[in-house]
Protein backbone atom coordinates (compact mmCIF):
# COMPACT_ATOMS: atom_id res chain seq x y z
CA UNK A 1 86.71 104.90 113.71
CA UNK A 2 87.78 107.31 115.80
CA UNK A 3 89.18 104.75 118.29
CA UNK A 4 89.78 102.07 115.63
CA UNK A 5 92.11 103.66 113.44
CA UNK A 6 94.46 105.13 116.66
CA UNK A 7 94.82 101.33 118.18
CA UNK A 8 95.44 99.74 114.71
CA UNK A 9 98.10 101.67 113.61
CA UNK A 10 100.21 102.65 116.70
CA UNK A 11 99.27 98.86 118.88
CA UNK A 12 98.35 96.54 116.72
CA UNK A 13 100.47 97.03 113.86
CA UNK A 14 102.86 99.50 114.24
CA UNK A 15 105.75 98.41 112.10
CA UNK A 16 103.76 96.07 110.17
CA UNK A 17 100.94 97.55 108.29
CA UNK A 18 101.70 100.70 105.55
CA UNK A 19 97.92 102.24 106.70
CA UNK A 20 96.56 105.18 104.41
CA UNK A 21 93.92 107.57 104.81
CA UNK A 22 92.38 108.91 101.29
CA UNK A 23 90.05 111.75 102.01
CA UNK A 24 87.31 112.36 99.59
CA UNK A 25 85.23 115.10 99.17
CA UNK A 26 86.44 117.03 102.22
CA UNK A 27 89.19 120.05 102.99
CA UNK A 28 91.77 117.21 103.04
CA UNK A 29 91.00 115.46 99.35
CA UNK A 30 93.74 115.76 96.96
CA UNK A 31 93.57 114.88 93.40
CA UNK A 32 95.15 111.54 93.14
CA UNK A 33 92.97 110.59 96.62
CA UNK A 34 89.70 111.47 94.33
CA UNK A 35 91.23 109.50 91.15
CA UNK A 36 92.59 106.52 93.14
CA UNK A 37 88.63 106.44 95.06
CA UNK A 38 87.01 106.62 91.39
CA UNK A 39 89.19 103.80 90.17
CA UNK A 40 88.10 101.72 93.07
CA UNK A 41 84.51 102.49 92.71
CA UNK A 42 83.75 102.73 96.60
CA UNK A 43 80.06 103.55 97.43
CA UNK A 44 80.67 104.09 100.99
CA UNK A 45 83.12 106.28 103.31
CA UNK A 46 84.83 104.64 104.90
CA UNK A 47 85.76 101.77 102.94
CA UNK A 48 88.82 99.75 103.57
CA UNK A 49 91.14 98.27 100.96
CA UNK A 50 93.50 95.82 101.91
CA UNK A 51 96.77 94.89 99.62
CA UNK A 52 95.56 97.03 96.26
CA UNK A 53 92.61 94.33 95.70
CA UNK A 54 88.77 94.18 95.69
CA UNK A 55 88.32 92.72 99.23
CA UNK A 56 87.23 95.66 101.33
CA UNK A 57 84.79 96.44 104.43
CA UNK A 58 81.76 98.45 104.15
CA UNK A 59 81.47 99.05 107.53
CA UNK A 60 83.28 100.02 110.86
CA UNK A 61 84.95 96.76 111.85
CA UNK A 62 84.33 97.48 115.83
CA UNK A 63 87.17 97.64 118.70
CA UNK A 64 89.09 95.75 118.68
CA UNK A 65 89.12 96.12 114.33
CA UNK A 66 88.89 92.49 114.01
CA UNK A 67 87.79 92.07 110.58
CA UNK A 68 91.14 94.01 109.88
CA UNK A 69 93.14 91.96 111.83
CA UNK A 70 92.19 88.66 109.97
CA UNK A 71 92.48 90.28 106.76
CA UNK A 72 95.98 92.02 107.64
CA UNK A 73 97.08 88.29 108.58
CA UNK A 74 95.96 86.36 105.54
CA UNK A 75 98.02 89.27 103.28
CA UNK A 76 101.27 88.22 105.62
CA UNK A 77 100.95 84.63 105.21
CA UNK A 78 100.95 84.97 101.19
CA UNK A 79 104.31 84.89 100.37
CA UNK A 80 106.52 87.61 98.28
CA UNK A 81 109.53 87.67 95.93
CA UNK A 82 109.49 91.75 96.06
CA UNK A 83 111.55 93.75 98.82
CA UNK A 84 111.18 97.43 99.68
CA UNK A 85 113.25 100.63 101.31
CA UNK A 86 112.46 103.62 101.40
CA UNK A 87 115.00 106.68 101.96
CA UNK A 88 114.76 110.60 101.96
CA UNK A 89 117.35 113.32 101.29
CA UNK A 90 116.78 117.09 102.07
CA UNK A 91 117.53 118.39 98.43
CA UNK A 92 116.72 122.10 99.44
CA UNK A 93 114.11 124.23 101.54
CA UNK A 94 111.16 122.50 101.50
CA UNK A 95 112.42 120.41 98.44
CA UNK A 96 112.78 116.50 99.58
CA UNK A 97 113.54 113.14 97.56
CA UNK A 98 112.46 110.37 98.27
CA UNK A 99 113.78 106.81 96.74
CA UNK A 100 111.88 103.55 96.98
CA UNK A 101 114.50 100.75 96.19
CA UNK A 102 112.82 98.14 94.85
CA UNK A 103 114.19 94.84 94.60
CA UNK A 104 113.35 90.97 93.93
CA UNK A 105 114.71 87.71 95.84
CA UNK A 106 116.91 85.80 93.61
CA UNK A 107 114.40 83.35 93.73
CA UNK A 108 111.08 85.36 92.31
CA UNK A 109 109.87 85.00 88.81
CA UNK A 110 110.56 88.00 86.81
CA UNK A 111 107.84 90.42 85.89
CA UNK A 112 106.57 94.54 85.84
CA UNK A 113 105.46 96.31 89.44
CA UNK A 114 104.28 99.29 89.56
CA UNK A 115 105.66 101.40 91.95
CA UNK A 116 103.81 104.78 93.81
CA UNK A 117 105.71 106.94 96.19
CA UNK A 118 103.99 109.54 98.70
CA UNK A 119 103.71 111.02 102.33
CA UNK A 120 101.64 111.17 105.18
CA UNK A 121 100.55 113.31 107.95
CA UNK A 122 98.85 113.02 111.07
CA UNK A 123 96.11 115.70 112.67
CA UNK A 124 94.96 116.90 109.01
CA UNK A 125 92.25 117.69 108.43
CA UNK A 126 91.95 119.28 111.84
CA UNK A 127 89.11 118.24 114.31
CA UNK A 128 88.97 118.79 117.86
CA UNK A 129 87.13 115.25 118.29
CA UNK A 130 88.61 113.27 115.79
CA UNK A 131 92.23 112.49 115.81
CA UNK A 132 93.07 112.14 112.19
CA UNK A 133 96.22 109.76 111.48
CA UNK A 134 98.77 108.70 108.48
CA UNK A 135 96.31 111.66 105.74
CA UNK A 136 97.69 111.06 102.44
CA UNK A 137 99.32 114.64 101.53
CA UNK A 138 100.98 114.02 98.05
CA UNK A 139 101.78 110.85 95.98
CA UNK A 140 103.86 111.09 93.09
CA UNK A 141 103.33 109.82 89.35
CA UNK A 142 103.61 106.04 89.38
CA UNK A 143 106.32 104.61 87.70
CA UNK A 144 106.56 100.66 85.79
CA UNK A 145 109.74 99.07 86.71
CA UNK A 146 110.28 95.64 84.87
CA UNK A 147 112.25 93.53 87.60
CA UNK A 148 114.29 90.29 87.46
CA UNK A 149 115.25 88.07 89.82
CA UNK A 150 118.23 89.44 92.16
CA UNK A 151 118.47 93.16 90.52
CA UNK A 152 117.21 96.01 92.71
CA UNK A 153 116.23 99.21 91.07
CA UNK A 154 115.76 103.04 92.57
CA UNK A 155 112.66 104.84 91.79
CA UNK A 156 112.69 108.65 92.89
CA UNK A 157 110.30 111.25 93.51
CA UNK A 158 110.38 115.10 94.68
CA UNK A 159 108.20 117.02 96.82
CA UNK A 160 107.67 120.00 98.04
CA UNK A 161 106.52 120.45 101.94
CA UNK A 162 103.67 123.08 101.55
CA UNK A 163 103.20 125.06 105.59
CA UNK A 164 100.67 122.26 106.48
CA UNK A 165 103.56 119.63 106.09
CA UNK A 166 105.40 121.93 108.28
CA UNK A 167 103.52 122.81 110.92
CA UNK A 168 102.94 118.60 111.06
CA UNK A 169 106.91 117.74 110.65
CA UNK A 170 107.00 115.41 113.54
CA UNK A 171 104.25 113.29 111.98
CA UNK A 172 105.25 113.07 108.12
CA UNK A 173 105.70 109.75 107.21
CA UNK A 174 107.23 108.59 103.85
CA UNK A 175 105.38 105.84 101.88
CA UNK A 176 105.91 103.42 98.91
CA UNK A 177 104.69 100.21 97.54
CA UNK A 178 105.18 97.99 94.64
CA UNK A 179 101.77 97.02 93.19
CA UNK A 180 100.67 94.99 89.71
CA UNK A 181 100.60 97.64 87.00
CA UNK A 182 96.73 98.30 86.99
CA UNK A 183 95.47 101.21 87.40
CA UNK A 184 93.37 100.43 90.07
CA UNK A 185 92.69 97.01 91.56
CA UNK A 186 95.46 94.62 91.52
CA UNK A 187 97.96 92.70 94.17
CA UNK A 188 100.12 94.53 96.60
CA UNK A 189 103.64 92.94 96.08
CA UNK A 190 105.49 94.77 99.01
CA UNK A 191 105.01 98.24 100.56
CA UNK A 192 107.13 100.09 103.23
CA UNK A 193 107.40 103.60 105.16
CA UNK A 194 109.93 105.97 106.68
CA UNK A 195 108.90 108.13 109.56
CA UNK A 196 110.13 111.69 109.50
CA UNK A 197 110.20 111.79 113.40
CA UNK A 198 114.00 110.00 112.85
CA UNK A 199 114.66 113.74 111.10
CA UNK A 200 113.60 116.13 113.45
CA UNK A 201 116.92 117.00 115.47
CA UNK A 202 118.64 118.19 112.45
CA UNK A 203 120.28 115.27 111.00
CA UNK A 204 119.34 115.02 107.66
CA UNK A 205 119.94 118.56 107.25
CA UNK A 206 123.17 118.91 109.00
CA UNK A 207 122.47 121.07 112.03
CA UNK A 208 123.91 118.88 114.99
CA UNK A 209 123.23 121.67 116.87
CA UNK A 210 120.75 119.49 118.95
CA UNK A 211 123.08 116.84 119.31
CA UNK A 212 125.26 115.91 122.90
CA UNK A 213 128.47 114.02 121.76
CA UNK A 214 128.99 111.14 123.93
């Protein structure tokens, strides 16, 4: 994994792929990572879920992570009526808020998603050997929005960058996705992120002092 995980994310599907890493039972477990892992029912770490649904490997998937790669493709070909963006706003200190926008095609049939909302960082836990990437930090409460075709609708979340966050600014990356409403299993409709490395000379905050007008 430790040269698996590195390659998919930042080569092989850099744009592409919203990749999570829910530690369990370790310095880096939160409480919706241990709730989200008991709804699932994995037996073995690491297991990989792909698009919300049952259909995960029990075992390292080798270099280059083909088993990933197939499944990653047969999740793009299925088509989807759902569309996602994700912005943040700097509401004060440490306070951010993040809105997922979550709309359908006029062409989709209407129905409920259920929407989550979080963060990642990179190099957490910390291990000299092991480059951890995209650790889920915090994800909000999830949130039912009933959608029709062509209406978009804004679902927001706050959080609060604890010193960890901090110290890992460059590497924070804002997630959402728009799932069926179960509380575990289910169909991943649409999902999308929003790297924080865009923020880091000041714009969001107003401090151009980094800036060089042309």
């Amino acid at each position: 994994m430790r040269l698996v995980v590195p390659q998919f994310i930042t080569e092989t599907y850099p744009n592409e792929v919203v990749f999570l890493s829910e530690h369990v039972s370790d310095a880096a477990s939160i409480a919706w990572n241990e709730t989200r892992a008991n709804l699932y029912a994995l037996g073995y770490i690491p297991s990989t879920v792909f698009g919300c649904d049952p259909d995960y490997a029990l075992d390292y998937p080798g270099v280059p992570p083909t088993p990933w790669i197939t499944r990653v493709e047969t999740e793009r070909a299925v088509p989807t009526d759902i569309t996602m963006t994700l912005s943040t706003h700097k509401v004060s200190g440490n306070d951010w808020r993040f809105t997922a926008q979550v709309c359908m095609e006029s062409t989709g049939i209407a129905r409920t998603v259920r929407v989550f909302i979080g963060y990642t960082i990179d190099d957490y836990p910390v291990n000299p050997t092991y480059p951890y990437l995209a650790t889920v930090r915090n994800v909000g409460a999830f949130e039912d929005v009933e959608l029709d075709p062509d209406e978009c609708l804004d679902v927001e979340r706050e959080f609060t960058f604890t010193q960890v966050d901090i110290d890992r600014w460059a590497s924070i990356v804002g997630v959402a996705w728009a799932q069926t409403p179960n509380p575990g299993f289910g169909e991943a409709y649409q999902a999308t992120k929003n790297p924080f490395l865009l923020l880091t000379d000041g714009f969001e905050s107003g401090d151009l002092s980094g800036w060089d007008l042309p």
